[in-house]
N, C-alpha and C. Protein backbone atom coordinates (compact mmCIF):
# COMPACT_ATOMS: atom_id res chain seq x y z
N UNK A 1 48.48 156.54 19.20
CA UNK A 1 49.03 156.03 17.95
C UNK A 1 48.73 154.55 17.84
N UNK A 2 47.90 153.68 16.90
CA UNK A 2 47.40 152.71 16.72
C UNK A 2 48.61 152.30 15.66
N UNK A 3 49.29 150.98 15.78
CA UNK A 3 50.58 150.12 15.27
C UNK A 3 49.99 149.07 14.81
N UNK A 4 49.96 148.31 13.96
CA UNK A 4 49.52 146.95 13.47
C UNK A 4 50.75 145.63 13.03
N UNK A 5 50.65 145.28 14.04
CA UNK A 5 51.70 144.14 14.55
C UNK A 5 51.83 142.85 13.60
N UNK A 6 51.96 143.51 12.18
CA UNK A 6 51.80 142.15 11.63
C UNK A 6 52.01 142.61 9.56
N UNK A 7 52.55 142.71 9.03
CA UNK A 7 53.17 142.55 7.28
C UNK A 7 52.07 142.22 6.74
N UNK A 8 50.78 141.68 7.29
CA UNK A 8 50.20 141.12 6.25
C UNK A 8 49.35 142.34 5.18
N UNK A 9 49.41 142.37 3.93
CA UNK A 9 48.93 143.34 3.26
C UNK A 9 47.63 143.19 3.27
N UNK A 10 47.19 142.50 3.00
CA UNK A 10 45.31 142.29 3.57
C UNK A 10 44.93 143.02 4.90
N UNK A 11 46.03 142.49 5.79
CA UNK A 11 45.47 143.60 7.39
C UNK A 11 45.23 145.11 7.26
N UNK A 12 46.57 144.99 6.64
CA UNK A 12 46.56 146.35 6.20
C UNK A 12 45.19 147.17 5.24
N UNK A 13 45.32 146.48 4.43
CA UNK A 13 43.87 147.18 3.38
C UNK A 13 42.55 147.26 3.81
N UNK A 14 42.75 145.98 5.21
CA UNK A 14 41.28 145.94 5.30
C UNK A 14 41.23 147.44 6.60
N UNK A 15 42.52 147.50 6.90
CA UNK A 15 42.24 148.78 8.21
C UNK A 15 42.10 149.72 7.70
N UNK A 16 42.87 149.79 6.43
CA UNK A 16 42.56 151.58 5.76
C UNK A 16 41.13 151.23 5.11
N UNK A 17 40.56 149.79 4.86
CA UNK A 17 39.02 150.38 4.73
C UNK A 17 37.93 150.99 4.90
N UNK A 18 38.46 150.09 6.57
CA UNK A 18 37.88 150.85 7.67
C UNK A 18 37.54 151.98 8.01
N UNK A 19 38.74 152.71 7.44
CA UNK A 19 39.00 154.20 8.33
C UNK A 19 40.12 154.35 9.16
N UNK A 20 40.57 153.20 9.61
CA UNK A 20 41.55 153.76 10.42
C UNK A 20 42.65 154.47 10.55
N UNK A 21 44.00 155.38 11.14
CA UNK A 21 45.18 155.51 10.61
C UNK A 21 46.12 155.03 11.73
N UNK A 22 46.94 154.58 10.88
CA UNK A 22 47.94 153.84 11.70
C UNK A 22 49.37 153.61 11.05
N UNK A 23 50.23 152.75 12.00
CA UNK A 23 51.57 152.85 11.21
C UNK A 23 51.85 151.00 11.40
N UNK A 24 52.68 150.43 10.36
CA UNK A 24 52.78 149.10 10.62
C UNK A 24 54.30 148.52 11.09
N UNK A 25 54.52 147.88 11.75
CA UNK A 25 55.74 147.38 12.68
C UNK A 25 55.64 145.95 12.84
N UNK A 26 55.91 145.19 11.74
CA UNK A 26 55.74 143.73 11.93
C UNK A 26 56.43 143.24 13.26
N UNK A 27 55.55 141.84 14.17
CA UNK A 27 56.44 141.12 14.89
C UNK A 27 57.16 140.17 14.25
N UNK A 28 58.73 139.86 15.33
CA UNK A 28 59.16 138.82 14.61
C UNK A 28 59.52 138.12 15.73
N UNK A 29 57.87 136.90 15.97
CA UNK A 29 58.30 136.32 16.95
C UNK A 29 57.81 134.62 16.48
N UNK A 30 58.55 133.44 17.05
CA UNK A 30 57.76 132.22 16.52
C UNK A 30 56.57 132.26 16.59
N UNK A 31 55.81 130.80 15.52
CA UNK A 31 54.56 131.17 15.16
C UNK A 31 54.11 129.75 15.37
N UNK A 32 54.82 128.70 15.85
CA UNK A 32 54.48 127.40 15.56
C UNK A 32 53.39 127.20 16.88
N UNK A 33 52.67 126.31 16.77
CA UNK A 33 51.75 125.99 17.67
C UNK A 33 52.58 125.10 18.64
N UNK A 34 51.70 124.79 19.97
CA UNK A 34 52.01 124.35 20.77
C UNK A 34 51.62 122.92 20.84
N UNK A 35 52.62 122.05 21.32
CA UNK A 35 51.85 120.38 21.10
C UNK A 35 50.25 120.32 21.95
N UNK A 36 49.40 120.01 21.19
CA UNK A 36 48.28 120.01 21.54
C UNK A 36 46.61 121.13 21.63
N UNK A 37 47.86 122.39 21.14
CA UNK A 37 47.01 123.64 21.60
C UNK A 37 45.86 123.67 20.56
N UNK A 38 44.93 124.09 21.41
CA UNK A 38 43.49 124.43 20.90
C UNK A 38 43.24 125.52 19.75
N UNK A 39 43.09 125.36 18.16
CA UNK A 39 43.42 126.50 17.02
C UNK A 39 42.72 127.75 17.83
N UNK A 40 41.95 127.85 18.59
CA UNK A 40 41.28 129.18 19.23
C UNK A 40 42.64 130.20 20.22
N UNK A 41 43.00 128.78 21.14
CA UNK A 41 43.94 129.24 21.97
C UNK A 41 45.34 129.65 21.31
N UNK A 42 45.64 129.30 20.36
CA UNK A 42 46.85 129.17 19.69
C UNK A 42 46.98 130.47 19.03
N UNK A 43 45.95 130.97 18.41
CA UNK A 43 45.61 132.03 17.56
C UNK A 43 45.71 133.16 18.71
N UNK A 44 45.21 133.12 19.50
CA UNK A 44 44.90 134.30 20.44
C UNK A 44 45.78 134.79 21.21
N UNK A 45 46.84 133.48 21.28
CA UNK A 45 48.09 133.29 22.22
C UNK A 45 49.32 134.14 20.77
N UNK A 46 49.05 133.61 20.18
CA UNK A 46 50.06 134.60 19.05
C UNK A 46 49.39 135.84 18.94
N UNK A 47 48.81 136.56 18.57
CA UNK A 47 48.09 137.76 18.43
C UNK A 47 48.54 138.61 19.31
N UNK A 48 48.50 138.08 20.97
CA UNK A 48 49.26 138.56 22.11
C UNK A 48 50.49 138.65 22.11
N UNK A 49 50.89 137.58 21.69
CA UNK A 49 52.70 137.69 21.61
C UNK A 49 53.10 138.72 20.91
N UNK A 50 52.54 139.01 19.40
CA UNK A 50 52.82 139.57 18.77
C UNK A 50 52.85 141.01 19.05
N UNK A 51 51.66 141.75 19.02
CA UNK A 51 51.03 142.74 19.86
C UNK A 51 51.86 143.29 21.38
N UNK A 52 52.34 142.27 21.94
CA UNK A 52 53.41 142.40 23.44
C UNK A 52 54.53 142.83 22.87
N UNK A 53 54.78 142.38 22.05
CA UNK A 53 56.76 142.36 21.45
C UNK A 53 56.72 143.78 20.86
N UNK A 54 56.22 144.17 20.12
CA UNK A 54 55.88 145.56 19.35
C UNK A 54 55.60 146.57 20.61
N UNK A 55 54.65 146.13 21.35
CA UNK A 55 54.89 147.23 22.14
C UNK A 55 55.67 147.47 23.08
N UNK A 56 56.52 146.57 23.53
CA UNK A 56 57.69 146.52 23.86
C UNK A 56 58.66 147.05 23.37
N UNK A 57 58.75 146.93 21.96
CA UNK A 57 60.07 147.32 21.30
C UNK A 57 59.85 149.00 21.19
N UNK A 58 58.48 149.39 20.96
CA UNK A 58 57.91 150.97 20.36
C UNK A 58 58.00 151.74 21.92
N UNK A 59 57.58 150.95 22.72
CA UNK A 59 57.51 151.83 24.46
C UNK A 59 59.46 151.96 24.83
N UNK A 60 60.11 151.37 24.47
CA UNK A 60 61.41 150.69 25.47
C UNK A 60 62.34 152.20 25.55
N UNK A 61 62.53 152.87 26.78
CA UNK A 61 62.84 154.01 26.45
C UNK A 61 62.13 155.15 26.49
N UNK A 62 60.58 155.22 26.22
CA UNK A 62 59.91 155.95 26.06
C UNK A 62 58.92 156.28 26.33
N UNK A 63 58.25 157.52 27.41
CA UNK A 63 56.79 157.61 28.02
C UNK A 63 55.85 157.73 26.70
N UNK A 64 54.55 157.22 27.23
CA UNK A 64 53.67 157.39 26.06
C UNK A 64 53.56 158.89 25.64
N UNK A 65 53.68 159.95 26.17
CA UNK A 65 53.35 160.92 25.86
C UNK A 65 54.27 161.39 24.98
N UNK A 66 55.65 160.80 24.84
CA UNK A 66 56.60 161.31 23.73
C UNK A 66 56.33 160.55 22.19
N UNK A 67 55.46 159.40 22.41
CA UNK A 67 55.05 158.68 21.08
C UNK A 67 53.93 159.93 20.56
N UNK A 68 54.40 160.72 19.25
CA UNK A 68 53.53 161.45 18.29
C UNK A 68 53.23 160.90 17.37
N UNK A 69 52.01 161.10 16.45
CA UNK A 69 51.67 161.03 15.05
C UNK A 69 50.83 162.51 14.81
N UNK A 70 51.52 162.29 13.81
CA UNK A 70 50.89 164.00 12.78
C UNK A 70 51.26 165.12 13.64
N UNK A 71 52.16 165.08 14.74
CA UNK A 71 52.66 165.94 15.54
C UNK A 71 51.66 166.07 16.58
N UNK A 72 50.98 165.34 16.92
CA UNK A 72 50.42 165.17 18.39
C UNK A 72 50.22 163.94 19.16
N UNK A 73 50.25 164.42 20.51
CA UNK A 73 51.02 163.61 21.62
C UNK A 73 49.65 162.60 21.58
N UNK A 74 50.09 160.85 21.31
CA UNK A 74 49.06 160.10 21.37
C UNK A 74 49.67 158.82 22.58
N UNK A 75 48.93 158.11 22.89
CA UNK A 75 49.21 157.28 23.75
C UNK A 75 49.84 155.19 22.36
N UNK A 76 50.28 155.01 22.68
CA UNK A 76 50.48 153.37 22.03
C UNK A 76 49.31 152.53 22.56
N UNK A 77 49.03 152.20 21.09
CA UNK A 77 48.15 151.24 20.95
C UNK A 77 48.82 150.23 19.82
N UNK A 78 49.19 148.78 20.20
CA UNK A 78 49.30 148.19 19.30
C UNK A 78 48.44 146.94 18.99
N UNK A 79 48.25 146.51 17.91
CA UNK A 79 46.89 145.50 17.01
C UNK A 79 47.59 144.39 16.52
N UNK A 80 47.73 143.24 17.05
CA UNK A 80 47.98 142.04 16.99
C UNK A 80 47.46 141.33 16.27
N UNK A 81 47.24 140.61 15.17
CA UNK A 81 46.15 139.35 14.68
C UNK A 81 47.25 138.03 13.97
N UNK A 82 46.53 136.89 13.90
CA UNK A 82 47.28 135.94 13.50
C UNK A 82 45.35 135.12 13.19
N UNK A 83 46.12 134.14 11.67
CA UNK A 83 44.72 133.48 11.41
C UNK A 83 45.48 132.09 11.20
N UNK A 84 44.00 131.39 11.19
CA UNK A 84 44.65 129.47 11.18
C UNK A 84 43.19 129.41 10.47
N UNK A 85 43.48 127.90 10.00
CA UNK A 85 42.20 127.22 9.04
C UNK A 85 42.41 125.82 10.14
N UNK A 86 41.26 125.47 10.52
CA UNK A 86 41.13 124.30 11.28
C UNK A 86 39.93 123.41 10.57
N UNK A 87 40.58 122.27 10.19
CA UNK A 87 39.46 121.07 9.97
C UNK A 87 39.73 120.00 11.21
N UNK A 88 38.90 119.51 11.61
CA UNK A 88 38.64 118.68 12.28
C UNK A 88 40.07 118.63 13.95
N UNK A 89 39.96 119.87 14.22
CA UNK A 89 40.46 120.86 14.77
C UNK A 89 41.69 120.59 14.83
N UNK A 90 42.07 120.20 13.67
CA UNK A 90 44.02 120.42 13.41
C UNK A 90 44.34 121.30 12.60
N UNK A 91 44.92 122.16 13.09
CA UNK A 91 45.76 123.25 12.48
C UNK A 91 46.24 123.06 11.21
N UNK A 92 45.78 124.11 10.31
CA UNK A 92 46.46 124.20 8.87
C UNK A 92 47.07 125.69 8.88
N UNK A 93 48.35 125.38 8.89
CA UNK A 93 48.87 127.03 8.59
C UNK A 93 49.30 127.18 7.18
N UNK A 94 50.18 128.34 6.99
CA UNK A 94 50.88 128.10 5.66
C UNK A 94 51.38 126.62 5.53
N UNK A 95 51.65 126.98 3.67
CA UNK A 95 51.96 125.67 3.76
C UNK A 95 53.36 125.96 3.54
N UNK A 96 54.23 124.61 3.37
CA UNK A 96 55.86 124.66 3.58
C UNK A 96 56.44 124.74 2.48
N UNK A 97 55.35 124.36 1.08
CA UNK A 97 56.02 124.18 -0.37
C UNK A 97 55.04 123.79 -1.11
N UNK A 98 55.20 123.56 -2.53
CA UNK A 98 53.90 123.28 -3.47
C UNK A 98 52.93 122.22 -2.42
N UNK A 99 53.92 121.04 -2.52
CA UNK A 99 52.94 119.44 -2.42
C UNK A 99 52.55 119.95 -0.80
N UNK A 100 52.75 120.50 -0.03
CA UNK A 100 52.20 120.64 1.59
C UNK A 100 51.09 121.52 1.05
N UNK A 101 50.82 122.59 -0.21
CA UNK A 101 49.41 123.35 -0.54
C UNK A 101 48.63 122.51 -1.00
N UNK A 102 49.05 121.64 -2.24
CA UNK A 102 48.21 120.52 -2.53
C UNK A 102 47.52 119.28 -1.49
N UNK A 103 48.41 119.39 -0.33
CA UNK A 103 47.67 118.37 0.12
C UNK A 103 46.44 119.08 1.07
N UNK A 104 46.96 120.00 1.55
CA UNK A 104 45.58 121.02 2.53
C UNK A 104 44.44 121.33 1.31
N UNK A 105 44.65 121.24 0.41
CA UNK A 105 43.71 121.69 -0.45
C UNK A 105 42.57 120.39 -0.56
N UNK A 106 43.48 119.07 -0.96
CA UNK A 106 42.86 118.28 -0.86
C UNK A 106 42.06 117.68 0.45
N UNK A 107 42.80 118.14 1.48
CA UNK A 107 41.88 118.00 2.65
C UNK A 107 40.50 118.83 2.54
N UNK A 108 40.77 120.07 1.92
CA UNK A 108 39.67 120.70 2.66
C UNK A 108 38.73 120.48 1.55
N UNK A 109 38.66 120.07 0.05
CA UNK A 109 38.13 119.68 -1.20
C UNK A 109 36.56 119.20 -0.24
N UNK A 110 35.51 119.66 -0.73
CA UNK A 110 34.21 119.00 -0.58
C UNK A 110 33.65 118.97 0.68
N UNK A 111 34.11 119.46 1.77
CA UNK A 111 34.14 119.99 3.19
C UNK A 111 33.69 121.03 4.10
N UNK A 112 33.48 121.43 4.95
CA UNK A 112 33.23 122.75 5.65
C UNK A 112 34.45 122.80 6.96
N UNK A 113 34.93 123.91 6.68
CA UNK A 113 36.24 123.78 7.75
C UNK A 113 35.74 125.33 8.75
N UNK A 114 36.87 125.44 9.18
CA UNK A 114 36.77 126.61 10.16
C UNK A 114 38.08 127.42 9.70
N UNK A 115 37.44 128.86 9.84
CA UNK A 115 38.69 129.74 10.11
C UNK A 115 38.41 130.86 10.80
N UNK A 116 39.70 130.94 11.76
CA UNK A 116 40.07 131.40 13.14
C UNK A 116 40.65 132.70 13.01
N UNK A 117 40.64 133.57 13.45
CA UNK A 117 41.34 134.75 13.67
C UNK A 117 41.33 134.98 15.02
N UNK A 118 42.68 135.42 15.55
CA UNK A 118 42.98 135.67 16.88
C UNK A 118 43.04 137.18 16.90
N UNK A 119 42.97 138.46 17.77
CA UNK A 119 43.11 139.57 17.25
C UNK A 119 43.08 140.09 19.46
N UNK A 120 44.02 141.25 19.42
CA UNK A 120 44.60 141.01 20.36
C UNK A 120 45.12 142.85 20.09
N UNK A 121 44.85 143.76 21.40
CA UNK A 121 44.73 145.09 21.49
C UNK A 121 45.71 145.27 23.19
N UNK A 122 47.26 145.88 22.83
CA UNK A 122 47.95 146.28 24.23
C UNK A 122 47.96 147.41 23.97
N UNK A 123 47.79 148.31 25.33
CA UNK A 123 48.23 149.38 25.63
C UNK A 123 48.71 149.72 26.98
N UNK A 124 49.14 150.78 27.75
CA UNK A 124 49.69 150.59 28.67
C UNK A 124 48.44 150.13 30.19
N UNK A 125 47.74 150.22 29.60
CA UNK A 125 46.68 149.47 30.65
C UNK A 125 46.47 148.11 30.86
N UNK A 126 47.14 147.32 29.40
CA UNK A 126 47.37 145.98 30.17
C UNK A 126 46.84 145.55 28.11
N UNK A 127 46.21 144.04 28.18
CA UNK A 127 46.56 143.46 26.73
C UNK A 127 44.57 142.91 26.76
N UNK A 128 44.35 143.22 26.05
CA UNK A 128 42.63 142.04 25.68
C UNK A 128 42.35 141.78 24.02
N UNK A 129 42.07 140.34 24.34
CA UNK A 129 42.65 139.58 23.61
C UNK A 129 40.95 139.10 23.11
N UNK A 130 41.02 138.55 21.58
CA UNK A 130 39.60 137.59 21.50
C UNK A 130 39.46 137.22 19.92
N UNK A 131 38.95 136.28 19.75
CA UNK A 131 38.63 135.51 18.49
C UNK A 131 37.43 135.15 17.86
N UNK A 132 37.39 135.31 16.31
CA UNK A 132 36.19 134.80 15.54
C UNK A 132 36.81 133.61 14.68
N UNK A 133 35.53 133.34 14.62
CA UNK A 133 35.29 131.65 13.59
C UNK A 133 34.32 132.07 12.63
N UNK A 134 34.72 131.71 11.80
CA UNK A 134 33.56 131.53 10.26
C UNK A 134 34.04 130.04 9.91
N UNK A 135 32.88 129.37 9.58
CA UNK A 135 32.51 128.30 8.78
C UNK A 135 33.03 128.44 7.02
N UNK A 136 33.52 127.64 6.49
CA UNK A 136 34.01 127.60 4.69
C UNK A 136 33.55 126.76 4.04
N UNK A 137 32.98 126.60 3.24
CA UNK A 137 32.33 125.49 2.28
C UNK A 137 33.31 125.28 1.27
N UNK A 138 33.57 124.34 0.99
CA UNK A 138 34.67 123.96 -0.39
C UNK A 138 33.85 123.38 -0.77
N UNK A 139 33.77 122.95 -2.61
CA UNK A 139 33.56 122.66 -3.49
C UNK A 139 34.31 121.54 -3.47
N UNK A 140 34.13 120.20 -4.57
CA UNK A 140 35.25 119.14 -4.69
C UNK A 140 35.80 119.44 -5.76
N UNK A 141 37.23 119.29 -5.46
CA UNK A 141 38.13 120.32 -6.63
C UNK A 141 39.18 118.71 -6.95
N UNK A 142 38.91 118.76 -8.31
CA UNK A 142 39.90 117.65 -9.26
C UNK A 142 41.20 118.00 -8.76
N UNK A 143 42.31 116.87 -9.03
CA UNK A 143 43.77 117.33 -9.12
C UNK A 143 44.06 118.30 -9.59
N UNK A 144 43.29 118.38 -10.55
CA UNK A 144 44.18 119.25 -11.75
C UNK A 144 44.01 120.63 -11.43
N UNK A 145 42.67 120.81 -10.93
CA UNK A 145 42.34 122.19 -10.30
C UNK A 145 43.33 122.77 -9.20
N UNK A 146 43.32 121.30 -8.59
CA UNK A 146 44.07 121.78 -7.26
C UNK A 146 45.80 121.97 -7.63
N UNK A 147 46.21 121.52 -8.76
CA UNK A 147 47.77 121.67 -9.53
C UNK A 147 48.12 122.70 -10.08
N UNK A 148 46.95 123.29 -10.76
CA UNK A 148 46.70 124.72 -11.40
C UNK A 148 46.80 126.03 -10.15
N UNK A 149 45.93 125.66 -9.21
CA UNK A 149 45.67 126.57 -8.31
C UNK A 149 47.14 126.96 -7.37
N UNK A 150 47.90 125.83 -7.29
CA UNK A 150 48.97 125.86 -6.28
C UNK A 150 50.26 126.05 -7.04
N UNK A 151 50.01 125.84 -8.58
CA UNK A 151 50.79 127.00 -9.61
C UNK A 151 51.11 127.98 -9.77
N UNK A 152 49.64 128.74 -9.38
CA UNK A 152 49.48 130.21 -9.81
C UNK A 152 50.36 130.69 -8.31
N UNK A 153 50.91 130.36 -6.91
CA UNK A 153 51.99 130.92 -6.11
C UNK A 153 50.79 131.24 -4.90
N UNK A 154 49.26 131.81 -5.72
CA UNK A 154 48.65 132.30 -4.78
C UNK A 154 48.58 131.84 -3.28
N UNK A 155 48.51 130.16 -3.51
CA UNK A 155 48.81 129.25 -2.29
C UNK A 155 49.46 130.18 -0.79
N UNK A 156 50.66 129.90 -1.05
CA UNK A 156 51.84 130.10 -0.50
C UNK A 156 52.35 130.84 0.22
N UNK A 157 51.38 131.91 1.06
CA UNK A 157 51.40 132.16 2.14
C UNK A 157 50.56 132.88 2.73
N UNK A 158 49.57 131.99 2.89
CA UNK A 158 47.79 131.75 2.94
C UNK A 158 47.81 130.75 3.79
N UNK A 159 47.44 131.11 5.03
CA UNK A 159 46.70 129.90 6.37
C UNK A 159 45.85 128.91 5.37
N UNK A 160 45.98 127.25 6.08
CA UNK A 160 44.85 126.60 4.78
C UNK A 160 45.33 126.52 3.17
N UNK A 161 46.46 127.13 2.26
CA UNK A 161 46.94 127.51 1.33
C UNK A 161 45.69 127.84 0.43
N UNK A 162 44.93 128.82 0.82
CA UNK A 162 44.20 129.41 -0.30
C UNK A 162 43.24 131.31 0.21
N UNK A 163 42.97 131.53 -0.74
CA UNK A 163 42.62 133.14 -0.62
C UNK A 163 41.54 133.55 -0.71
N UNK A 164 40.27 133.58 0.31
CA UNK A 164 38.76 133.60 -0.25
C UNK A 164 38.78 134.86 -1.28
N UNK A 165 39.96 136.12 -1.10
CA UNK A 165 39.24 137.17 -1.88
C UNK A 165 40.31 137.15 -3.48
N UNK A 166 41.01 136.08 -3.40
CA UNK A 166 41.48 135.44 -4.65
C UNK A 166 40.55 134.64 -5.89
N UNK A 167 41.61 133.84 -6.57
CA UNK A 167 41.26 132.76 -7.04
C UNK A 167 40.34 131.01 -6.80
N UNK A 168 40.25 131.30 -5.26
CA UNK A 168 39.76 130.26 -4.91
C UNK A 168 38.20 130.17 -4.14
N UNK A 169 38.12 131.76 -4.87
CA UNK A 169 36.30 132.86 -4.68
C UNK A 169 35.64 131.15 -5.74
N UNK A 170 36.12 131.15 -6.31
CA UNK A 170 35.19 130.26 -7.20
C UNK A 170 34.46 128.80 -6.87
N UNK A 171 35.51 128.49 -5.61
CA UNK A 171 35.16 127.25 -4.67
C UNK A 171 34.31 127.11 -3.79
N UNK A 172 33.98 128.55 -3.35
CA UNK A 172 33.12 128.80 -1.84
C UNK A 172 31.87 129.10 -2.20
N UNK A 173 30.93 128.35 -2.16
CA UNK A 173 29.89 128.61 -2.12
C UNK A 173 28.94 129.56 -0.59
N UNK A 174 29.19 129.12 -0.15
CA UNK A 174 28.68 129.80 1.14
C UNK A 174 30.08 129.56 2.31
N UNK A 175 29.64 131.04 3.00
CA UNK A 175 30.23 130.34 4.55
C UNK A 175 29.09 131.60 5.73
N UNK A 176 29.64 130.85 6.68
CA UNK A 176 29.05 131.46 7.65
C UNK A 176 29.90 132.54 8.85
N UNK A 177 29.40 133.24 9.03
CA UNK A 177 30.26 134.19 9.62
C UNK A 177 30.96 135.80 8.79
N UNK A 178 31.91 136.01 9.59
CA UNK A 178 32.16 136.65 9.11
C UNK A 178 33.64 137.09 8.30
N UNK A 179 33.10 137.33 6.65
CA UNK A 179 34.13 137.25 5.47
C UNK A 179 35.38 138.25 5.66
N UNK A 180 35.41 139.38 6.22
CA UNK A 180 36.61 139.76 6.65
C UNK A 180 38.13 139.11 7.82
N UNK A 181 37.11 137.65 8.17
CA UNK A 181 37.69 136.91 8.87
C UNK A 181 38.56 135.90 8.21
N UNK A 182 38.12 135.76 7.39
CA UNK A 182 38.20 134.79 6.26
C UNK A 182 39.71 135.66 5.77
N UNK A 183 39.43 136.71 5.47
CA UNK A 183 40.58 137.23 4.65
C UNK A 183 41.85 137.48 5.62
N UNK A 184 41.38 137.73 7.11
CA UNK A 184 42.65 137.41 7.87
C UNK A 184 42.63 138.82 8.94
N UNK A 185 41.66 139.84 9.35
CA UNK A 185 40.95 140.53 9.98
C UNK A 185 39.52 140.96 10.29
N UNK A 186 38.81 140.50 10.82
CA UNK A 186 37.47 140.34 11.39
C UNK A 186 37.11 142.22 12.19
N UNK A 187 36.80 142.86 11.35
CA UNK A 187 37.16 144.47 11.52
C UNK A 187 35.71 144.83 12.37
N UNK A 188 34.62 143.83 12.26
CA UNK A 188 33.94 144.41 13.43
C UNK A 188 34.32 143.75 14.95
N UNK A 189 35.00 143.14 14.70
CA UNK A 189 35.61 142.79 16.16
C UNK A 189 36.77 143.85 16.81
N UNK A 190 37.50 144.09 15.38
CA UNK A 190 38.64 144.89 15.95
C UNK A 190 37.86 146.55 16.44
N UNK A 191 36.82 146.69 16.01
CA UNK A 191 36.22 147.57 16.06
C UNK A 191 35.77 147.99 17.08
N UNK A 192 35.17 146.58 18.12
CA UNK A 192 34.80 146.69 19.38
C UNK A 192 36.29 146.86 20.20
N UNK A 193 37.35 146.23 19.79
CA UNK A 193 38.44 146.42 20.91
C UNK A 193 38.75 147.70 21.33
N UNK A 194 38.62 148.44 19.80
CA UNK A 194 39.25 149.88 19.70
C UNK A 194 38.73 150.69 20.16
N UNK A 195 36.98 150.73 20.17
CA UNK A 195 35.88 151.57 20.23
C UNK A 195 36.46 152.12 21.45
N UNK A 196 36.81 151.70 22.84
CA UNK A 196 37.54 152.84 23.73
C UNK A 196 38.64 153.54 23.57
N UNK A 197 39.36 153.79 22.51
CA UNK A 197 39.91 154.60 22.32
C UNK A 197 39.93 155.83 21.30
N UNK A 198 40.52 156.57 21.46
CA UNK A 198 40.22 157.83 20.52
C UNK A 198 41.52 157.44 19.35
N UNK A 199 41.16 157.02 18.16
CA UNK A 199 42.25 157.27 17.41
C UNK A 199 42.05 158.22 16.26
C-alpha cells in the first residue's frame, strides 16, 4: 500500500498522472529549517521526517501483512516530499502574508533561482531519501504585476510564492531541469524510488 505523506493537491494529481494508486495521510510535523541548513539538506531532511511519522502512525499496532488495499494483503510504503525555492542559497518557503509574497517575488524578478524537491520512500526495510534541482528564469516583473499577482491568493501557499503551472507560466521563460519539480513532485525520480516495489 503506497501513502503520500503530504495535502499537497499537486502531489496528488501529479501521482494519479502517473498511474499510481494510493491513499493520502498528511504529516503534521514542523517544517522550519534549521539555522544554517543546506536548502538540499533541509528538503530531504523533511521529506524523511515526514514519510517516518506516517509510517509510524499507519504501522503502530500493526504487522504489514494486516495493512490491505482493494482487499489484498500489501506491505506500507510511505512517499514523503517537501519543496523550497533557493536564490542565492537562502531558503524561500511559503510566504507568511501578502507583503512577505511581494517581497520573494521581487527577489526572484529578472533572475535564475533554484528549486528543490526533497522526496523520500520508508518501508519496513529502512527509509531512502534524494533530491532534484531545476533552474527558473524570471522575467522582470513591475510592482504592479507583482501587486496583481499576490492579489489573485495564488501566492500563498507556494514555496518562493508563485505557481509555474499557474498564473506566473507567463514569467518563465525557460528553466532547466525538470518541470514536475517545479510543481512540487519530480515523478521520474519518484519513479526510480518505487521501481522496486510492486504497487
Amino acid at each position: 500500500m503506497l501513502v503520500l505523506a503530504s495535502a499537497s493537491p499537486r502531489r496528488r494529481d501529479l501521482l494519479l498522472q502517473a498511474g499510481y494508486r494510493f491513499e493520502v495521510h498528511p504529516a503534521q510535523i514542523p517544517e522550519d529549517p534549521l539555522p544554517g541548513e543546506d536548502p538540499i539538506v533541509y528538503v530531504t531532511r523533511l521529506a524523511r521526517e515526514k514519510a517516518e511519522a506516517v509510517y509510524r502512525e499507519l504501522s503502530k499496532g500493526a504487522s504489514p501483512d494486516k495493512l490491505r488495499l482493494d482487499g489484498q494483503s500489501s506491505s506500507l510504503m510511505v512517499l514523503g516530499a517537501d519543496t523550497t525555492v533557493t536564490l542565492d542559497n537562502a531558503i524561500l518557503g511559503k510566504p507568511e502574508d501578502t507583503a512577505d509574497a511581494a517581497r520573494m517575488l521581487r527577489l526572484l524578478s529578472g533572475r535564475t533561482h533554484r528549486v528543490v524537491t526533497g522526496v523520500a520512500l520508508v518501508t519496513q526495510k529502512g527509509a531512502e531519501a534524494a533530491a532534484e534541482v531545476t533552474a527558473v528564469r524570471f522575467l522582470t516583473l513591475s510592482d504592479e504585476e507583482i501587486a496583481a499577482y499576490v492579489a489573485t491568493g495564488e501566492p500563498m501557499d507556494k514555496a518562493g510564492a508563485y505557481a509555474i503551472q499557474g498564473r506566473a507560466a507567463r514569467w518563465i521563460p525557460r528553466i532547466e531541469g525538470c518541470y514536475f519539480n517545479v510543481m512540487g513532485l519530480p515523478l521520474a525520480l519518484v519513479s526510480s524510488l518505487l521501481e522496486p516495489w510492486p504497487l
